[in-house]
PDB file of N, CA and C in Angstrom:
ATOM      1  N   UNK A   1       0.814  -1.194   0.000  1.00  0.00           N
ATOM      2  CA  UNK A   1       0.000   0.000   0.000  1.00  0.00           C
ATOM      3  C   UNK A   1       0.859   1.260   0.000  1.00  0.00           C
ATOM      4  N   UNK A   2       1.821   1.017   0.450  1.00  0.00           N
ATOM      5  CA  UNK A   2       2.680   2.489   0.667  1.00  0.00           C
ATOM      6  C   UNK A   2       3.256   2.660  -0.810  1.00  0.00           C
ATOM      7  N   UNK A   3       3.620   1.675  -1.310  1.00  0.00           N
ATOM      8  CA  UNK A   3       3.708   2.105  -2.817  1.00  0.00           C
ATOM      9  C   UNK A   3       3.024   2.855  -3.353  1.00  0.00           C
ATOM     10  N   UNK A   4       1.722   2.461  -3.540  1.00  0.00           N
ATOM     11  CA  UNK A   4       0.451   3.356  -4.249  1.00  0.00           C
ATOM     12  C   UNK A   4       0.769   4.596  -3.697  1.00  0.00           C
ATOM     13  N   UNK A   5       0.892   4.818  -2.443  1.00  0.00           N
ATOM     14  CA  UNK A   5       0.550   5.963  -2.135  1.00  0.00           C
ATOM     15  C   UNK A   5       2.132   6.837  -2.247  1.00  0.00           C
ATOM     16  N   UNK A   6       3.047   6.289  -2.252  1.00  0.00           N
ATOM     17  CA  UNK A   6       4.501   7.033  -3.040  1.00  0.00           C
ATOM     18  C   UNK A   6       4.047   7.434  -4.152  1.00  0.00           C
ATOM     19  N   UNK A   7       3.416   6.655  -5.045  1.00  0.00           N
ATOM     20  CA  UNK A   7       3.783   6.551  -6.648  1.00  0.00           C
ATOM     21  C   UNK A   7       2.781   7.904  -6.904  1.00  0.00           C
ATOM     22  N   UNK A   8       1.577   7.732  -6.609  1.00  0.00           N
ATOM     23  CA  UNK A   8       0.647   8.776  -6.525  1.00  0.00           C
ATOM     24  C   UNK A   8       1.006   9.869  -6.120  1.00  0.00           C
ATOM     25  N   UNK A   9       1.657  10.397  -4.812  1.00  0.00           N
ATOM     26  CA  UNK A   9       2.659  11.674  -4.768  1.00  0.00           C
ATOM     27  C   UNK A   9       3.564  12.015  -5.279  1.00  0.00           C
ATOM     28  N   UNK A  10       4.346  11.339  -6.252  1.00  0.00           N
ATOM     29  CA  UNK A  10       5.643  11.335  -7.014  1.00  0.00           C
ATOM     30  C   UNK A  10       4.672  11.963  -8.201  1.00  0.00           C
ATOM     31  N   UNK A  11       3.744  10.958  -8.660  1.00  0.00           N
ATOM     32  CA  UNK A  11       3.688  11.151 -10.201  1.00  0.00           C
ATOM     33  C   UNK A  11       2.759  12.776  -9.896  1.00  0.00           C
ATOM     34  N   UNK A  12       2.190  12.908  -8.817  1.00  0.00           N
ATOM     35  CA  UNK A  12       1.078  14.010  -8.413  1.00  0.00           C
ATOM     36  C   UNK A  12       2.703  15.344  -8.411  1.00  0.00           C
ATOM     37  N   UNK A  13       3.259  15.229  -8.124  1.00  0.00           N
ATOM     38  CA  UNK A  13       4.708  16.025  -7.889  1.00  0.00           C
ATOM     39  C   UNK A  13       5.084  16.597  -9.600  1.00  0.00           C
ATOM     40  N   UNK A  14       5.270  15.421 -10.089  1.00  0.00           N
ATOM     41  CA  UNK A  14       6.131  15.780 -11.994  1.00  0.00           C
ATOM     42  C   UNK A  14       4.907  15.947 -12.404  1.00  0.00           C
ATOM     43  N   UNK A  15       3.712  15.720 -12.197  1.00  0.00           N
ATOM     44  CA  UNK A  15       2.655  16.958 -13.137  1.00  0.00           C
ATOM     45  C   UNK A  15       2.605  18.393 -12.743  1.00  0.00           C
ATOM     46  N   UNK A  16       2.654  18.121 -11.174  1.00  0.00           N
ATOM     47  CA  UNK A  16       2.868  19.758 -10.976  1.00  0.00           C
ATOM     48  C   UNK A  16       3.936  20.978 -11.869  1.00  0.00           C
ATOM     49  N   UNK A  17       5.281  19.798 -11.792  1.00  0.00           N
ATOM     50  CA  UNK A  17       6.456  20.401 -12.322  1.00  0.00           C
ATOM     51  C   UNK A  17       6.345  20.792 -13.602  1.00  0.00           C
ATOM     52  N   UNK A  18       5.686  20.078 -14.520  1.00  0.00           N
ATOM     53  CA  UNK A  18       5.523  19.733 -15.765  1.00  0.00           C
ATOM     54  C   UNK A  18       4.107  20.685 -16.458  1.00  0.00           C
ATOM     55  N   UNK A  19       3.128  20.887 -15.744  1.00  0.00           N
ATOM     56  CA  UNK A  19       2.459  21.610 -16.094  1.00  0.00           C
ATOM     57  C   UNK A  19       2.152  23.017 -15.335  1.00  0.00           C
ATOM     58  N   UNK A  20       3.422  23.695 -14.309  1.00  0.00           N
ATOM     59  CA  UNK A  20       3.248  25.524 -13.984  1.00  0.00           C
ATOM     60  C   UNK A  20       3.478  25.991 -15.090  1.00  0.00           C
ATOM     61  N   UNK A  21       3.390  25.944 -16.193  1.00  0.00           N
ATOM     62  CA  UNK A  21       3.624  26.830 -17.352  1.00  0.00           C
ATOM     63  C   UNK A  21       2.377  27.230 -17.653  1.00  0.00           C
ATOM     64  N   UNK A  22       1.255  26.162 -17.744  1.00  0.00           N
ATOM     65  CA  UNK A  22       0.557  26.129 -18.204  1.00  0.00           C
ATOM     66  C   UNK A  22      -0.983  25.999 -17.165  1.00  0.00           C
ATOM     67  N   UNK A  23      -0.797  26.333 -16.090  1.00  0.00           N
ATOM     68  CA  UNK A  23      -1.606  26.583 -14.959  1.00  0.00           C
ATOM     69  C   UNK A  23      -2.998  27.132 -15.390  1.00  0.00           C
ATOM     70  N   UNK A  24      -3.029  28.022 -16.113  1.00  0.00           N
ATOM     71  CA  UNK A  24      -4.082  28.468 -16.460  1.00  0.00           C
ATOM     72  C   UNK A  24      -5.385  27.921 -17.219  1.00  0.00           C
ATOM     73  N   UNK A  25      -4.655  26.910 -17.375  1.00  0.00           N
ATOM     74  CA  UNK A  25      -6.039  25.780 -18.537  1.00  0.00           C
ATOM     75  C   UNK A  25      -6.407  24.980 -16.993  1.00  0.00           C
ATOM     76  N   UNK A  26      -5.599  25.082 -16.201  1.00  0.00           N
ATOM     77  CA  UNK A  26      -6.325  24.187 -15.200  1.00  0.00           C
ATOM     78  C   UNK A  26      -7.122  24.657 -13.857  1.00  0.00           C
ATOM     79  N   UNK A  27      -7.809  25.791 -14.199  1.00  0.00           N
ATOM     80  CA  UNK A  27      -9.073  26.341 -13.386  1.00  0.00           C
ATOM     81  C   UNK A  27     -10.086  26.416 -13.630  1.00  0.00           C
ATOM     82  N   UNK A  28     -10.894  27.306 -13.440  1.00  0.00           N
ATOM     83  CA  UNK A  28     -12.770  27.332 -13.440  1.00  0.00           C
ATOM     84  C   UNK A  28     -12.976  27.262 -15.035  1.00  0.00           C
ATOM     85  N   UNK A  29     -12.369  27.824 -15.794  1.00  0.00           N
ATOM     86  CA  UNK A  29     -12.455  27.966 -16.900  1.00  0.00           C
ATOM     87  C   UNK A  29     -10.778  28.434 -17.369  1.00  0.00           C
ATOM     88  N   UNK A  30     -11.384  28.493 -18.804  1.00  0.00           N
ATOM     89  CA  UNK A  30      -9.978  29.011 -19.352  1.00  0.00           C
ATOM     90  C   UNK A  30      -9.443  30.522 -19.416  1.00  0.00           C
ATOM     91  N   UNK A  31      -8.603  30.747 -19.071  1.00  0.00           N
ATOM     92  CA  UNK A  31      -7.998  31.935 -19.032  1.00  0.00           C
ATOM     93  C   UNK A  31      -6.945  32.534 -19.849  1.00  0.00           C
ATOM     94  N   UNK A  32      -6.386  33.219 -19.908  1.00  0.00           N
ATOM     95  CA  UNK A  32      -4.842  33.577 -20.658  1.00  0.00           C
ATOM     96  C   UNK A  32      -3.835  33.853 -19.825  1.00  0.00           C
ATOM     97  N   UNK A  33      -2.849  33.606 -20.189  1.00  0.00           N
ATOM     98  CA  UNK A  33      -1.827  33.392 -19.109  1.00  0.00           C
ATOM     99  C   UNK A  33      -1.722  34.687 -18.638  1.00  0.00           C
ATOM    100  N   UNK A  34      -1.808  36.041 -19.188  1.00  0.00           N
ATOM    101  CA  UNK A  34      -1.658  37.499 -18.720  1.00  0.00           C
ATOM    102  C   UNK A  34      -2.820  37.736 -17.327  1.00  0.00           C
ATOM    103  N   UNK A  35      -3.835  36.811 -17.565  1.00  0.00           N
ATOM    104  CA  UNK A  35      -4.400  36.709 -16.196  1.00  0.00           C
ATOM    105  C   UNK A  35      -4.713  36.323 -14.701  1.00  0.00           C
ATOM    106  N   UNK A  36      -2.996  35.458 -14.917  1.00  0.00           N
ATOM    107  CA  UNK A  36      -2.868  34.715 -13.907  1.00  0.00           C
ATOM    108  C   UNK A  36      -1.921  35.977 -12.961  1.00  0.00           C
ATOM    109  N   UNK A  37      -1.949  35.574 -11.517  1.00  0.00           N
ATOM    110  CA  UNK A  37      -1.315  36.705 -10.727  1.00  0.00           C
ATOM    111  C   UNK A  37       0.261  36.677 -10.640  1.00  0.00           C
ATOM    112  N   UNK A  38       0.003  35.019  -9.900  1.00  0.00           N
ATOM    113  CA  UNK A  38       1.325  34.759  -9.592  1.00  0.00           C
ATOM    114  C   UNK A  38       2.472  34.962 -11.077  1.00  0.00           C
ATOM    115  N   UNK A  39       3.873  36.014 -10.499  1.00  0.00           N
ATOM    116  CA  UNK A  39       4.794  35.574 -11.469  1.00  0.00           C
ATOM    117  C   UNK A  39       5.433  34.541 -11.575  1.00  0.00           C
ATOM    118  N   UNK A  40       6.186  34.002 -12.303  1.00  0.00           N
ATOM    119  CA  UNK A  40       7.414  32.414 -12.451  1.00  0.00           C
ATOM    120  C   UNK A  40       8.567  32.691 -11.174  1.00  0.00           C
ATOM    121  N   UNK A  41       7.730  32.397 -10.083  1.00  0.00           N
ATOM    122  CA  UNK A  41       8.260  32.870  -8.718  1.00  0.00           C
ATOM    123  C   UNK A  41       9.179  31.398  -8.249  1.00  0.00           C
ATOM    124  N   UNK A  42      10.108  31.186  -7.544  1.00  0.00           N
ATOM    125  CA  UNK A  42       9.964  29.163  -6.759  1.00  0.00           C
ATOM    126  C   UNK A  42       9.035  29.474  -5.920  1.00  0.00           C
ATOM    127  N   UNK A  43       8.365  30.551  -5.032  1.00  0.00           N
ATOM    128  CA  UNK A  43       7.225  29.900  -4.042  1.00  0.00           C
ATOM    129  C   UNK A  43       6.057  29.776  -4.868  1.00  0.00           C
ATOM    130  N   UNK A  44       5.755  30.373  -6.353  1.00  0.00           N
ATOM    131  CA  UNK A  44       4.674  30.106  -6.277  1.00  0.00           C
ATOM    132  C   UNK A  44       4.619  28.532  -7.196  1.00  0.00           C
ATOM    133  N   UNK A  45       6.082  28.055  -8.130  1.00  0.00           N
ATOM    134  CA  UNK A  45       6.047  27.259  -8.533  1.00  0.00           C
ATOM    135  C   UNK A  45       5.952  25.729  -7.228  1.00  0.00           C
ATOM    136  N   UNK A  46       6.583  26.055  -6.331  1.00  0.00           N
ATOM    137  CA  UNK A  46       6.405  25.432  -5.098  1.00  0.00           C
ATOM    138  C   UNK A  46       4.966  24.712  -4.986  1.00  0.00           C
ATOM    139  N   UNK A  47       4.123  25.938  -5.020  1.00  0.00           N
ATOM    140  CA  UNK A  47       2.840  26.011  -4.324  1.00  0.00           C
ATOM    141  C   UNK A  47       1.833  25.223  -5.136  1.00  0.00           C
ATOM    142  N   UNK A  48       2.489  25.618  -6.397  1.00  0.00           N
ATOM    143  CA  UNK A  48       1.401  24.815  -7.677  1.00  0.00           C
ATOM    144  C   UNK A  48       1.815  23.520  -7.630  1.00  0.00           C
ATOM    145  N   UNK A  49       2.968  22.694  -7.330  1.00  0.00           N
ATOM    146  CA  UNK A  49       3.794  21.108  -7.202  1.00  0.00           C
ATOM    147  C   UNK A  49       2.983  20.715  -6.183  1.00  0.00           C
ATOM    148  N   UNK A  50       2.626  21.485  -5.127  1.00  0.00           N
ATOM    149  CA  UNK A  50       2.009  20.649  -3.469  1.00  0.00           C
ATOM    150  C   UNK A  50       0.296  20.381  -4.289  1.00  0.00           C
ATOM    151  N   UNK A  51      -0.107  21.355  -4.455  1.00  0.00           N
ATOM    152  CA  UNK A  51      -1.605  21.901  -4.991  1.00  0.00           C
ATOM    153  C   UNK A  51      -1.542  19.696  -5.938  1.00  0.00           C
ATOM    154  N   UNK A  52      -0.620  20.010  -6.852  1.00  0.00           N
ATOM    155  CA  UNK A  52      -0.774  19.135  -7.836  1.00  0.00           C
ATOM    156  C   UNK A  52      -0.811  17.642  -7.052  1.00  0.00           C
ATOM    157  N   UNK A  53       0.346  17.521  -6.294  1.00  0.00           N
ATOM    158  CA  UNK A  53       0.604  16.165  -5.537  1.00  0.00           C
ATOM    159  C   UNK A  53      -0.229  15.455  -4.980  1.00  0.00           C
ATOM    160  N   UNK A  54      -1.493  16.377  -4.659  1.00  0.00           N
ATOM    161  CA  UNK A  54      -2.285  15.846  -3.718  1.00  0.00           C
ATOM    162  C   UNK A  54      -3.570  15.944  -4.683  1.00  0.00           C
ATOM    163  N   UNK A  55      -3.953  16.481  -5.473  1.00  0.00           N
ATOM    164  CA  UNK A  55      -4.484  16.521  -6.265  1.00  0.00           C
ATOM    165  C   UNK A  55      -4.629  16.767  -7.637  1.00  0.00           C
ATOM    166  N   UNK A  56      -4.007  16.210  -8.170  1.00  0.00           N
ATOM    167  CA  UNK A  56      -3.703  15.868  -9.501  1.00  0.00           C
ATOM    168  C   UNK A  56      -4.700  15.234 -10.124  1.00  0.00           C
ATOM    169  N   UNK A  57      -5.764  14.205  -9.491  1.00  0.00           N
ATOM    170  CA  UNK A  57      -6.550  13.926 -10.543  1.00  0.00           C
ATOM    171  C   UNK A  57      -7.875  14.486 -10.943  1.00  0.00           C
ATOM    172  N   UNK A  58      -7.905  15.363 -10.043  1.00  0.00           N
ATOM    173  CA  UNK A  58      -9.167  16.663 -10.308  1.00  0.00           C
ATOM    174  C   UNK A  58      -8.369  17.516 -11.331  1.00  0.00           C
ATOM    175  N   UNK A  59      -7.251  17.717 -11.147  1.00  0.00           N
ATOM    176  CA  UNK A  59      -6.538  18.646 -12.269  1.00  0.00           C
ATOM    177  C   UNK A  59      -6.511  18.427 -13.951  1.00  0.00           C
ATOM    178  N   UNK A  60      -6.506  17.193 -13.840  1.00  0.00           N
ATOM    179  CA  UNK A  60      -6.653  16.473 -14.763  1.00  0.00           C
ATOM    180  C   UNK A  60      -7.544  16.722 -15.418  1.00  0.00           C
ATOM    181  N   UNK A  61      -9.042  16.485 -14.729  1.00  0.00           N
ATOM    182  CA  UNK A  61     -10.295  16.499 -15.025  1.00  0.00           C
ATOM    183  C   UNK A  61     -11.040  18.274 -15.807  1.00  0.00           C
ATOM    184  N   UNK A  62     -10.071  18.929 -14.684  1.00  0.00           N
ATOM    185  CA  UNK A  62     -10.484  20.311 -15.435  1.00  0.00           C
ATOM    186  C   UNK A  62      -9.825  20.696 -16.385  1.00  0.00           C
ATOM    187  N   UNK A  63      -8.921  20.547 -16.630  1.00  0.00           N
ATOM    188  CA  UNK A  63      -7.774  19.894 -18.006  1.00  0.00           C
ATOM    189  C   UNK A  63      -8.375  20.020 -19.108  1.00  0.00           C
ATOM    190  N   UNK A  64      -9.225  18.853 -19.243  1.00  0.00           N
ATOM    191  CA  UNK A  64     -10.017  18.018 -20.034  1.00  0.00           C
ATOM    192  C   UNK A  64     -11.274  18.762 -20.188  1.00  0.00           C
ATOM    193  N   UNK A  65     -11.731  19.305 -19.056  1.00  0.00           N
ATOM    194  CA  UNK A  65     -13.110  20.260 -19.020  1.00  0.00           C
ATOM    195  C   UNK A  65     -12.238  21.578 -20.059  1.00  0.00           C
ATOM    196  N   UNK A  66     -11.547  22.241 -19.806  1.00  0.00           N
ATOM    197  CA  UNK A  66     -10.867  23.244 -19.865  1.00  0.00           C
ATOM    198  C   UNK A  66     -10.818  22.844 -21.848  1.00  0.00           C
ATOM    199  N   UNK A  67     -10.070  21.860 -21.800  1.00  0.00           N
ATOM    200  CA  UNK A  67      -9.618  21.306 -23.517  1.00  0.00           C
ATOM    201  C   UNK A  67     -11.031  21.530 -24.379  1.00  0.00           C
ATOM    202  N   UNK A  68     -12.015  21.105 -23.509  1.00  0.00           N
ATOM    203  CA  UNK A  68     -13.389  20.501 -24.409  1.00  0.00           C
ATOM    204  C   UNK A  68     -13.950  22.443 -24.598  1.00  0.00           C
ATOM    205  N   UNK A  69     -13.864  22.905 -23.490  1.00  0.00           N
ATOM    206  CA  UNK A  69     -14.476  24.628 -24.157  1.00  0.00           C
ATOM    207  C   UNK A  69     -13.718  25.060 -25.346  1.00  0.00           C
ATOM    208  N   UNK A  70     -12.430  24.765 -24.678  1.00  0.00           N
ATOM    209  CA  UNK A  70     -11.384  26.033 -26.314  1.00  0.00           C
ATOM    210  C   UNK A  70     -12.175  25.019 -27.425  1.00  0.00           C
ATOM    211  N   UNK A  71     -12.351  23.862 -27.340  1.00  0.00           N
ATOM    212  CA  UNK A  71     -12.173  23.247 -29.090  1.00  0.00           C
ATOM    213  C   UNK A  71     -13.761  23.603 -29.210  1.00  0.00           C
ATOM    214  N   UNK A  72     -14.383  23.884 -28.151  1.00  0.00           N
ATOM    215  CA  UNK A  72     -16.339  24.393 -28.433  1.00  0.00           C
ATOM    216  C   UNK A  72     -16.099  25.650 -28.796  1.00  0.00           C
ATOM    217  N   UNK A  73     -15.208  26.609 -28.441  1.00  0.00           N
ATOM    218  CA  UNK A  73     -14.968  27.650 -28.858  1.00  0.00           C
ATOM    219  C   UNK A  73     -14.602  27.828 -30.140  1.00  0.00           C
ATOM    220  N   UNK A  74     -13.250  27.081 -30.313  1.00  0.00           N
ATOM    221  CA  UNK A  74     -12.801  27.198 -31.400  1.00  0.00           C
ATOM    222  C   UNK A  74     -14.112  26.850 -32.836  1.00  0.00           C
ATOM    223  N   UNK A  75     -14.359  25.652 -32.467  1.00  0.00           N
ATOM    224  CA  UNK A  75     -15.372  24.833 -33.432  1.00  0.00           C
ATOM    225  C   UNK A  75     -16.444  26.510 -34.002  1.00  0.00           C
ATOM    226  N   UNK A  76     -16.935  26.931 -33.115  1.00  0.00           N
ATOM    227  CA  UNK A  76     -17.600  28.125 -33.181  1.00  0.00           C
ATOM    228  C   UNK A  76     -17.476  28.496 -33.616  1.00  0.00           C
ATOM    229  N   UNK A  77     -16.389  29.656 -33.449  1.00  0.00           N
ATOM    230  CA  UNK A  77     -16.088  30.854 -33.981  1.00  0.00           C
ATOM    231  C   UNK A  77     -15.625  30.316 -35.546  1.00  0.00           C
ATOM    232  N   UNK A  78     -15.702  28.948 -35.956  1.00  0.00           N
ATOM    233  CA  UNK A  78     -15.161  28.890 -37.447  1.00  0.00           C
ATOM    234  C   UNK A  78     -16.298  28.406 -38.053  1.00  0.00           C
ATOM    235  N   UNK A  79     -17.123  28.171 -37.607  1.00  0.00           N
ATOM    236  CA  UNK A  79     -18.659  28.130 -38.138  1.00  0.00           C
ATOM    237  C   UNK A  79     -19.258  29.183 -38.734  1.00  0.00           C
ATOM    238  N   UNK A  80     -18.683  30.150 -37.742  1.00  0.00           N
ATOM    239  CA  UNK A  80     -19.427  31.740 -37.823  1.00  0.00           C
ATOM    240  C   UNK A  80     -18.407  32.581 -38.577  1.00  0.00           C
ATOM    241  N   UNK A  81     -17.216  32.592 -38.654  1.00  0.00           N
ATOM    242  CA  UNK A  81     -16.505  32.462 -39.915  1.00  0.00           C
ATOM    243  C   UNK A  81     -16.775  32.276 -41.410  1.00  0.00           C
ATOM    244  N   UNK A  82     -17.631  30.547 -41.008  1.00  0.00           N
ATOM    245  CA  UNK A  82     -17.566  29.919 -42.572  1.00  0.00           C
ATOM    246  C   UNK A  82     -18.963  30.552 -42.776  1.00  0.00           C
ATOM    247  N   UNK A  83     -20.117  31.112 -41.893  1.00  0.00           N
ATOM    248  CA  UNK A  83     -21.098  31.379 -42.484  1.00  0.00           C
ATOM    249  C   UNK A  83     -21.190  32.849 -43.020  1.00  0.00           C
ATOM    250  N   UNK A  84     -20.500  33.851 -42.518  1.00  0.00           N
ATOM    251  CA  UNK A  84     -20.274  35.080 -42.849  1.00  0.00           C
ATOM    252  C   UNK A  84     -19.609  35.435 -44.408  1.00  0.00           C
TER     253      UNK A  84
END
């Protein structure tokens, strides 16, 4: 059991690391990066690794929520494009 629960904080750890660049696809909605507060700080990259470790698979999930608007967006606005 303690495995699982290493492996799950490790791998919850290198998503954090792996995705502070890109923090912003993973909230309420999508944002642009000019709207995020924190600068490319170590406490706040810190803060986003703990955030991730422990919860990473909700992050995931809004990820994926986050992916599915831009491409509803996108899909859109080229509809309304192609009909104009």
């Amino acid at each position: 059991m303690t495995i699982q629960i290493t492996l799950f904080l490790v791998f919850g750890a290198c998503f954090g690391l792996l995705t502070f660049s890109r923090r912003h696809l993973f909230s309420e909605g999508p944002k642009t990066k000019d709207e995020t507060r924190d600068g490319n700080t170590l406490v706040s990259r810190l803060i986003w690794m703990l955030i991730c470790t422990f919860l990473w698979p909700i992050m995931i999930i809004t990820g994926v929520h986050t992916a599915w608007i831009l491409h509803k967006r996108k899909s859109q606005s080229s509809v309304e494009e192609y009909d104009s």
